[in-house]
Protein backbone atom coordinates (compact mmCIF):
# COMPACT_ATOMS: atom_id res chain seq x y z
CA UNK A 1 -43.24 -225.67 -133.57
CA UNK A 2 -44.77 -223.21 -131.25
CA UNK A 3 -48.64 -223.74 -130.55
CA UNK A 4 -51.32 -222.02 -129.19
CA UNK A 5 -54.34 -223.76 -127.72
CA UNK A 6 -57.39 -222.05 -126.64
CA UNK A 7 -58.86 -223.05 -123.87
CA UNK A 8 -62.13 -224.93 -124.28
CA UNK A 9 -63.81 -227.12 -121.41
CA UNK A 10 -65.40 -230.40 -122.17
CA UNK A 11 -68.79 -230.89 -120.39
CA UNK A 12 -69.12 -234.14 -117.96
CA UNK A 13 -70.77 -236.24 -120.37
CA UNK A 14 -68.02 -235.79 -122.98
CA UNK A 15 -65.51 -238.67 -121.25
CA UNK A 16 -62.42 -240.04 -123.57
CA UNK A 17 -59.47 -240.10 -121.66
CA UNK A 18 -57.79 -242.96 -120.54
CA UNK A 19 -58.29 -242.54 -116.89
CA UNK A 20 -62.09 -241.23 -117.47
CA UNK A 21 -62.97 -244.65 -119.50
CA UNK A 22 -61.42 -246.61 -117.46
CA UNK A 23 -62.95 -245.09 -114.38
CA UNK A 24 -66.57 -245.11 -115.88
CA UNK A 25 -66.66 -249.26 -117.24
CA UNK A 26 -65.35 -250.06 -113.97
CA UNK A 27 -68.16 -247.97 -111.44
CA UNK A 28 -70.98 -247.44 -113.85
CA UNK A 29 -71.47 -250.73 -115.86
CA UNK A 30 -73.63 -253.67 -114.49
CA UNK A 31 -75.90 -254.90 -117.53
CA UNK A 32 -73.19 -255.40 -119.83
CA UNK A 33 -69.47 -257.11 -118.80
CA UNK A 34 -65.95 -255.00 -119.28
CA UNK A 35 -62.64 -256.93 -120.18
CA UNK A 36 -59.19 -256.07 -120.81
CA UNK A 37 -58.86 -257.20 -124.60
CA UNK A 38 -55.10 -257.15 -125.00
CA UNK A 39 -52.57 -254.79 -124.00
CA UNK A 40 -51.02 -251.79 -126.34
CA UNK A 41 -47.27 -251.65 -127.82
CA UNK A 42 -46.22 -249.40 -124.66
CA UNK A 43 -48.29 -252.10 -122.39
CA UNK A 44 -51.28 -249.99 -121.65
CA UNK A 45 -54.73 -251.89 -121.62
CA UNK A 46 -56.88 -252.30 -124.28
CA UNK A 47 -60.81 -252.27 -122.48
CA UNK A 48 -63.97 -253.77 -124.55
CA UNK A 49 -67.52 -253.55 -123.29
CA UNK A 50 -69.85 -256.65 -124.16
CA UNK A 51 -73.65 -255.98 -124.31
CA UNK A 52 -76.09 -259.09 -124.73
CA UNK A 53 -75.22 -262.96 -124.55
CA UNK A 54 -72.59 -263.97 -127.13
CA UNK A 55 -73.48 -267.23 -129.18
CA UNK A 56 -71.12 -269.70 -129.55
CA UNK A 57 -72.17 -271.44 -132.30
CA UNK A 58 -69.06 -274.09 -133.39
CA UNK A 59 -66.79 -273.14 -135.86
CA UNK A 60 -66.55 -275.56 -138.73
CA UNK A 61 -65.03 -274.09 -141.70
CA UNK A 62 -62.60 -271.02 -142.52
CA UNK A 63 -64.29 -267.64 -144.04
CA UNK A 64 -61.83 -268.57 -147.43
CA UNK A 65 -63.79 -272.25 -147.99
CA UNK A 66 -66.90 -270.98 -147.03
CA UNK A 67 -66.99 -268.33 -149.20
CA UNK A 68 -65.05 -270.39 -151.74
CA UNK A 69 -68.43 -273.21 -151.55
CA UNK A 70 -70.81 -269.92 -152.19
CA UNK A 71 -72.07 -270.25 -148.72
CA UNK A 72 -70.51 -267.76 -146.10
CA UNK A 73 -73.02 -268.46 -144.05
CA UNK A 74 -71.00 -271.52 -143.05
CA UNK A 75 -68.90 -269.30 -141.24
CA UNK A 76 -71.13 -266.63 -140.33
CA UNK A 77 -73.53 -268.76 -138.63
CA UNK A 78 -75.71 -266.05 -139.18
CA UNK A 79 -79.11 -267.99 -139.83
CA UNK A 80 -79.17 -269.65 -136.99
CA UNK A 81 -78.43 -266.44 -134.69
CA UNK A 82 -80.88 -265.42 -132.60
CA UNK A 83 -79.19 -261.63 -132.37
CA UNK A 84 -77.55 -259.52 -134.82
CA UNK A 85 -73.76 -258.35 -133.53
CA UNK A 86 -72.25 -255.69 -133.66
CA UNK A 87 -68.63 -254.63 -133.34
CA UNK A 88 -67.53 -250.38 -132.53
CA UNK A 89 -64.04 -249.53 -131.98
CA UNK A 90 -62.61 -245.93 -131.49
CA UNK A 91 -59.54 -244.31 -131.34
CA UNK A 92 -57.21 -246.28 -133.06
CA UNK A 93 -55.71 -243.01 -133.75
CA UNK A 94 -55.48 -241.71 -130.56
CA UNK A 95 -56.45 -238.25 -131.16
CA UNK A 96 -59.33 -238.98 -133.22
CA UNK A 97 -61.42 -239.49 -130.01
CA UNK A 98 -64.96 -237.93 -130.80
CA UNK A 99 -66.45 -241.30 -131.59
CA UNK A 100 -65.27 -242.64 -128.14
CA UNK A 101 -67.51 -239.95 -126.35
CA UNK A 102 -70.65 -241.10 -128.70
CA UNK A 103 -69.75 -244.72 -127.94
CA UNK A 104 -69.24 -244.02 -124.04
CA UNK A 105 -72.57 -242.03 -124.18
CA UNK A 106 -74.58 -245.07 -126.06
CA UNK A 107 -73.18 -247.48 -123.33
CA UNK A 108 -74.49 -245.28 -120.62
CA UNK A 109 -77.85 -245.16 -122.86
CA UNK A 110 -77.49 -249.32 -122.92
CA UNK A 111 -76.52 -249.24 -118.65
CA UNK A 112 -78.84 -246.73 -117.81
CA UNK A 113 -81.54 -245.32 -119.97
CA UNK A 114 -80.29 -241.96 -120.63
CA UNK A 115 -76.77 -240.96 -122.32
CA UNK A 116 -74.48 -239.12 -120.37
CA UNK A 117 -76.39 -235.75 -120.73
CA UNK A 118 -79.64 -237.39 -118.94
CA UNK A 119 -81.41 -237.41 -122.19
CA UNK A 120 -83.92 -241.03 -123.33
CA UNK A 121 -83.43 -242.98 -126.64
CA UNK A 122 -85.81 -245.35 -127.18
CA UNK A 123 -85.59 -246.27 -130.69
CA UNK A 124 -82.07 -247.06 -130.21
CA UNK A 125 -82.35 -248.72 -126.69
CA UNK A 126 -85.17 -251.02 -128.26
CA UNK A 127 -82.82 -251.34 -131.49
CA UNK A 128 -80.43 -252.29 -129.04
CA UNK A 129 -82.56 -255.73 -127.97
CA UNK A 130 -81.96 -257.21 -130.88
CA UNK A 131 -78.18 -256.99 -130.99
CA UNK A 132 -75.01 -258.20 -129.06
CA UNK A 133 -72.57 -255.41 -129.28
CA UNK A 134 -69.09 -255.34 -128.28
CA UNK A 135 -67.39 -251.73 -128.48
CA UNK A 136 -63.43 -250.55 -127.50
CA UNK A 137 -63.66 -247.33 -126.59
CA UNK A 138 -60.13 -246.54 -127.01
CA UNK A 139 -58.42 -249.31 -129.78
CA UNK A 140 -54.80 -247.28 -129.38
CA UNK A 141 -54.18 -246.23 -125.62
CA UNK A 142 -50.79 -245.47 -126.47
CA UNK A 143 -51.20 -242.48 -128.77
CA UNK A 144 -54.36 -241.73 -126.69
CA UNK A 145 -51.75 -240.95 -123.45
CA UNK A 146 -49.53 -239.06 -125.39
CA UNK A 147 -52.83 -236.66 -126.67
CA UNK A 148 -52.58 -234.33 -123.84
CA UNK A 149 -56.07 -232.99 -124.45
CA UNK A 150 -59.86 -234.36 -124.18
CA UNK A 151 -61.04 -232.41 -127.25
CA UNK A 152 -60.00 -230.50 -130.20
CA UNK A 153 -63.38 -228.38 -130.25
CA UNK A 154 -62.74 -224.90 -131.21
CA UNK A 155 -58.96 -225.43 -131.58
CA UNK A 156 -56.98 -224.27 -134.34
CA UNK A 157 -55.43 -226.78 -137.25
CA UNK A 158 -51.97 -226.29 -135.87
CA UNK A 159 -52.92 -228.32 -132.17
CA UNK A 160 -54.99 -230.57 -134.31
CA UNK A 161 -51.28 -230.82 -136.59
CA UNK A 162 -49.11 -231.08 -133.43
CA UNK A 163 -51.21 -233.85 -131.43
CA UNK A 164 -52.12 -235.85 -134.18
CA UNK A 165 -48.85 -235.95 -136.44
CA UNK A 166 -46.70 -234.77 -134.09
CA UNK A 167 -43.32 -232.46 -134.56
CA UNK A 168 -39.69 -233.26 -134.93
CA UNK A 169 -36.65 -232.57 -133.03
CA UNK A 170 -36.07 -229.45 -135.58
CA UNK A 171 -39.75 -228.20 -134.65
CA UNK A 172 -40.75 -228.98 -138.12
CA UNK A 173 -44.02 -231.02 -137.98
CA UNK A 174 -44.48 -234.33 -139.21
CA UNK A 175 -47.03 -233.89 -142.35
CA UNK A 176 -48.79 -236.83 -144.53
CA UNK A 177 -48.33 -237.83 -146.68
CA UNK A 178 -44.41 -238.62 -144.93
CA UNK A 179 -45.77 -240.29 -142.02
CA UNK A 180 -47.33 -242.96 -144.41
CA UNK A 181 -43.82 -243.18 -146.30
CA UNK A 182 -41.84 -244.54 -143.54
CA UNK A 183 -43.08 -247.11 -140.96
CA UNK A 184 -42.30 -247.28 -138.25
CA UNK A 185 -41.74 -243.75 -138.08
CA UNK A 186 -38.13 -243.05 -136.10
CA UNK A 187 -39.95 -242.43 -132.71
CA UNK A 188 -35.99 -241.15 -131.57
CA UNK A 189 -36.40 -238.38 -133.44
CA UNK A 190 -39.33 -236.42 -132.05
CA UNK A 191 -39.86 -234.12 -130.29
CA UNK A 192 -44.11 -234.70 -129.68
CA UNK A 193 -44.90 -238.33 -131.51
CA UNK A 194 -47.88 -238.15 -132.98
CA UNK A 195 -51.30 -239.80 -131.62
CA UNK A 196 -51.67 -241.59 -134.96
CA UNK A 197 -49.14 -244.14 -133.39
CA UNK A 198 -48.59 -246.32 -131.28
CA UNK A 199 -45.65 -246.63 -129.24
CA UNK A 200 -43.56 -248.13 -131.47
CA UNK A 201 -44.20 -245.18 -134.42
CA UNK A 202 -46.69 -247.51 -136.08
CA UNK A 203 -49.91 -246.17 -137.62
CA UNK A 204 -52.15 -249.41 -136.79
CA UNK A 205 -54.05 -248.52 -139.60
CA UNK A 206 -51.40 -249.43 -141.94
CA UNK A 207 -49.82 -251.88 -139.98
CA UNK A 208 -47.38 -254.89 -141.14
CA UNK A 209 -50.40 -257.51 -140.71
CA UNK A 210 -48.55 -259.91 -142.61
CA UNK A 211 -45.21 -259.77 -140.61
CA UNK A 212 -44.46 -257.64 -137.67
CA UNK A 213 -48.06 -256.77 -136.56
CA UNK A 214 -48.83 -254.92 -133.76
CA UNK A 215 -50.66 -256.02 -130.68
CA UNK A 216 -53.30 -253.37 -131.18
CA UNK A 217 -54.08 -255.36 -134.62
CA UNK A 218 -53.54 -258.37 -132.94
CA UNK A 219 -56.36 -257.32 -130.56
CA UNK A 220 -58.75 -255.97 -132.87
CA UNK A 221 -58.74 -259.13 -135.19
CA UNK A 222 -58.60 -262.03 -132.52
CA UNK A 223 -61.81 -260.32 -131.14
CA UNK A 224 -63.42 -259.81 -134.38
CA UNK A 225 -62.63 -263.33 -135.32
CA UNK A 226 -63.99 -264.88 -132.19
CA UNK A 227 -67.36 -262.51 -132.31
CA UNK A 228 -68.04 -262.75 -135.97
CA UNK A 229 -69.97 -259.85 -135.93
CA UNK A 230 -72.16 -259.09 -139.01
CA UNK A 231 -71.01 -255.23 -138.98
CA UNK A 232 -67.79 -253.75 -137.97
CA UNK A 233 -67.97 -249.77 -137.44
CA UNK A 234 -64.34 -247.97 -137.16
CA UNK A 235 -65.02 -244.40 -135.59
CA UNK A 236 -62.07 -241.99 -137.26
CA UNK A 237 -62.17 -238.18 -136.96
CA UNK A 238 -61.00 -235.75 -138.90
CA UNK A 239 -60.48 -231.78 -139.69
CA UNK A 240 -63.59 -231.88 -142.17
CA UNK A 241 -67.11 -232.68 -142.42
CA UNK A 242 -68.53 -235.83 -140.96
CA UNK A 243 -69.35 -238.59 -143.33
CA UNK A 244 -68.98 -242.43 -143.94
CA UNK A 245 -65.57 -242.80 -146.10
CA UNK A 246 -63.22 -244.88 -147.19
CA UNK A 247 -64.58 -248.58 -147.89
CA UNK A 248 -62.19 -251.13 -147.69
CA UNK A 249 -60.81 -251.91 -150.68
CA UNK A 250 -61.11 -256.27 -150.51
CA UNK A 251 -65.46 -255.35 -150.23
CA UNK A 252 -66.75 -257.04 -153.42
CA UNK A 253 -69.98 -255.22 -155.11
CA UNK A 254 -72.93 -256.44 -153.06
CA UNK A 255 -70.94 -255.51 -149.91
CA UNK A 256 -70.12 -251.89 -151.29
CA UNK A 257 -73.85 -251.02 -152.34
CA UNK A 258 -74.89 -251.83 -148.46
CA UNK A 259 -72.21 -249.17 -147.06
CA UNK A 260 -73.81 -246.74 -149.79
CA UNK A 261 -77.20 -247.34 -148.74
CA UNK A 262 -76.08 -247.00 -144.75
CA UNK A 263 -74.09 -244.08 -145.80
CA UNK A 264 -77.51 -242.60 -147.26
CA UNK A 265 -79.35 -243.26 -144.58
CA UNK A 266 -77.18 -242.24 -142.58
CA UNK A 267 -76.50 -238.78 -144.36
CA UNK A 268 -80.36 -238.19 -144.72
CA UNK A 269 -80.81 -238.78 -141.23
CA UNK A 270 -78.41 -235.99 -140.18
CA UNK A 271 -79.28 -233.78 -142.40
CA UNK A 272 -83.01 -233.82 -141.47
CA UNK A 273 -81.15 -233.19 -137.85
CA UNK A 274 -78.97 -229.84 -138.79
CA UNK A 275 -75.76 -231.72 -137.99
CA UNK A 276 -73.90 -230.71 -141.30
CA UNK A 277 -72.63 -233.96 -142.89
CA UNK A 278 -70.94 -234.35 -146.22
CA UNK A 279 -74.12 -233.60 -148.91
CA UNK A 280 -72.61 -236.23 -151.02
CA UNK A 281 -71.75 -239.77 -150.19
CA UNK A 282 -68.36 -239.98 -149.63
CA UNK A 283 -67.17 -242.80 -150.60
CA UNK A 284 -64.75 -244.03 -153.34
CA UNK A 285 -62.83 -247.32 -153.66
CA UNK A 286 -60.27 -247.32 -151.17
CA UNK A 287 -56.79 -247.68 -153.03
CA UNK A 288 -55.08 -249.08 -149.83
CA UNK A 289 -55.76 -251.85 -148.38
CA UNK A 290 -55.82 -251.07 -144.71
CA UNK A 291 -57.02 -252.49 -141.07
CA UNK A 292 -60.59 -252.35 -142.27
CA UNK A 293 -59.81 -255.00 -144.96
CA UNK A 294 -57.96 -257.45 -142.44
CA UNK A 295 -60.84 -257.12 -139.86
CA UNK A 296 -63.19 -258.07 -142.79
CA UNK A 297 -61.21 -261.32 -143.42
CA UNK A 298 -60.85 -262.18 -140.17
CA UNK A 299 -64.90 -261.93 -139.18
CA UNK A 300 -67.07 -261.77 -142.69
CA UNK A 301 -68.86 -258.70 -141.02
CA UNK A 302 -69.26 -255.59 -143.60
CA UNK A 303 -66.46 -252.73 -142.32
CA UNK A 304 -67.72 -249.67 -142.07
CA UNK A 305 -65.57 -246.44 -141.47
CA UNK A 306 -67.03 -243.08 -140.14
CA UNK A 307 -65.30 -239.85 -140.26
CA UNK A 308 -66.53 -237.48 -136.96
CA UNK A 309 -65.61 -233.95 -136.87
CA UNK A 310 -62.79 -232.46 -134.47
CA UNK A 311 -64.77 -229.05 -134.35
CA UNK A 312 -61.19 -227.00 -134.94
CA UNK A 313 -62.19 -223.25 -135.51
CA UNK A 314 -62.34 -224.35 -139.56
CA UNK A 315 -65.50 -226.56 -138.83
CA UNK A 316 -66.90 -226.13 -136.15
CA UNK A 317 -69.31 -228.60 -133.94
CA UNK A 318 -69.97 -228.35 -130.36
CA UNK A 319 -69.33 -231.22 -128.23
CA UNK A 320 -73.14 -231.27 -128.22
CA UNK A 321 -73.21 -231.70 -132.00
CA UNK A 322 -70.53 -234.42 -131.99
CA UNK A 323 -72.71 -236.38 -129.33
CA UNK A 324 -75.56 -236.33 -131.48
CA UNK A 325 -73.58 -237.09 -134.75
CA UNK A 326 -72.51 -240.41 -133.04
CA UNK A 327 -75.92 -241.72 -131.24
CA UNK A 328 -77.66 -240.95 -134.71
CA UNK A 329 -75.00 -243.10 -136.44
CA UNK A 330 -75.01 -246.08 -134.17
CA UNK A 331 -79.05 -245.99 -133.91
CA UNK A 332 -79.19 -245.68 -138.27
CA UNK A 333 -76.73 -248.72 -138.64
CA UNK A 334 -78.22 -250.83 -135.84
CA UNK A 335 -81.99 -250.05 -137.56
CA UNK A 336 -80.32 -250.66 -141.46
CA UNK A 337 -79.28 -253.90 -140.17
CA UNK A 338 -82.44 -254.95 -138.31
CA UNK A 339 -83.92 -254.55 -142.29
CA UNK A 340 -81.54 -256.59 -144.04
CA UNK A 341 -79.35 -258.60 -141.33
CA UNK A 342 -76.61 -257.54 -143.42
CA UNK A 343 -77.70 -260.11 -145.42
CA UNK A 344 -75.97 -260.37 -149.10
CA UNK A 345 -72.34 -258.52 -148.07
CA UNK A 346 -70.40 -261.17 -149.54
């Protein structure tokens, strides 16, 4: 499969490679602490950034009796919280990386005062008080290091294809809905593995969580089972419009009219800003059950799963308009929550 990629820069305060991440949590932060979470199939490291004190409040009971005695708060602990948490992972396809420049933008915002393009936020730094947030940048480093670029701005649907599927032997790309047939994909037989997966051809996504899980997953749900957060926002991308999507299919009523109303809010609030999301909320009820639901199981926090735009030459956003998509989207869930403290999810 021959390609042709135009050549686009990325401004400085668009960071989401490996080495730029890694580079900016270890020189830039100082309010907040960075960690190495866990360690990818291919043994690349997994970073988190912690914001605010973490409360350990003693575990008692499991989300499943808690729940089961009509009182999730049990497990939760959320009454007697002094902070709201919140939990932000990107990239766990690794060439859906817009939503790791708006995270490592609002943690400059949290370190600094300004995002990466020198600019204030106010609302959301004094949103921000009220919270403990923990964010991965980068969830799947090894599709991530096999992306070869730091944006798909302005590139056509075939480099968006190539990276993010991938391309056999033959030259034939790898196309859904295949690459959701077979798991793990037969990583022997390509010639570019797709960012979607890991090292091992998974799509962590979809992963084997009740056998042969991957230590991505593993990550993802021994953090969000020690934090507890009360949200959980996944950061996707895709070759569309931006939009909340895809609710996870275990969320019971009460839990799926709250994504609706953040998905409003968060719609309206874009719109009113010219960034062109879906004019429709677009959400239906998910007929997989994917990471989203596990995460939810493991923490009682309401998933949440946003769709950024790539900006390929059939929709196009500037890296600009991507930034703003992403600081608009954090600030609307952190303020949503600050209303309801998530209250009545389960």
């Amino acid at each position: 499969m021959n390609i042709t990629e135009t050549q686009v820069g990325t401004p400085d305060y668009w960071i989401t490679s490996l080495d730029g991440v890694k580079k900016y949590l270890e020189q830039n932060v100082k309010k907040g602490k960075v960690f190495t979470a866990g360690y990818s199939a291919g043994g690349r490291e997994i970073l988190a950034y912690a914001y605010g004190e973490k409360e350990d409040l003693p575990q008692t009971v499991s989300l499943s009796s808690a729940w089961a005695a009509r009182k999730p708060e049990l497990y939760t602990r959320a009454p007697e919280r002094k902070k709201l948490s919140l939990f932000i992972y990107g990239a766990i396809h690794g060439a859906e990386i817009e939503g790791t420049a708006g995270l490592m933008n609002m943690i400059n915002l949290l370190e600094h005062g300004l995002d990466l393009r020198g600019r204030k936020n106010e609302s959301l730094l004094k949103l921000a008080e009220d919270y403990r947030i923990v964010i991965v940048p980068i969830s799947q480093p090894d599709g991530r290091a096999r992306f070869r670029r730091n944006s798909l701005v302005g590139q056509s649907l075939d480099v968006f294809q190539y990276y993010a599927h991938g391309v056999w032997k033959d030259g034939s790309p790898c196309k859904y809905p295949y690459h959701k047939e077979v798991m793990p994909l037969p990583v022997k037989d390509f010639e570019q593995l797709g960012a979607y997966f890991n090292d091992n051809g998974v799509n962590c996504q979809h992963d084997d969580f009740f056998g042969n899980i991957q230590p991505e997953t593993q990550t993802l749900i021994r953090l969000v089972h020690e934090e507890r957060p009360d949200c959980i926002l996944s950061c996707h991308s895709c070759e569309a419009d931006p939009g909340m999507s895809t609710p996870a299919a275990s969320l019971q009523e009460e839990g799926l009219l709250m994504e609706q109303q953040i998905a409003i809010s968060v719609m309206s609030r874009q719109m009113r800003e010219n960034l062109r999301p879906y004019h429709r909320v677009n959400l239906r009820q998910a007929k997989a059950f994917i990471l989203q639901d596990i995460l939810y199981m493991a923490s009682g926090a309401l998933p949440l799963l946003y769709e950024f735009p790539h900006g390929c030459e059939n929709i196009p956003f500037t890296h600009e308009e991507i930034i703003d998509l992403g600081l608009t989207l954090f600030e609307e869930i952190m303020s949503y929550g600050k209303e309801t403290r998530f209250r009545n999810r389960f």
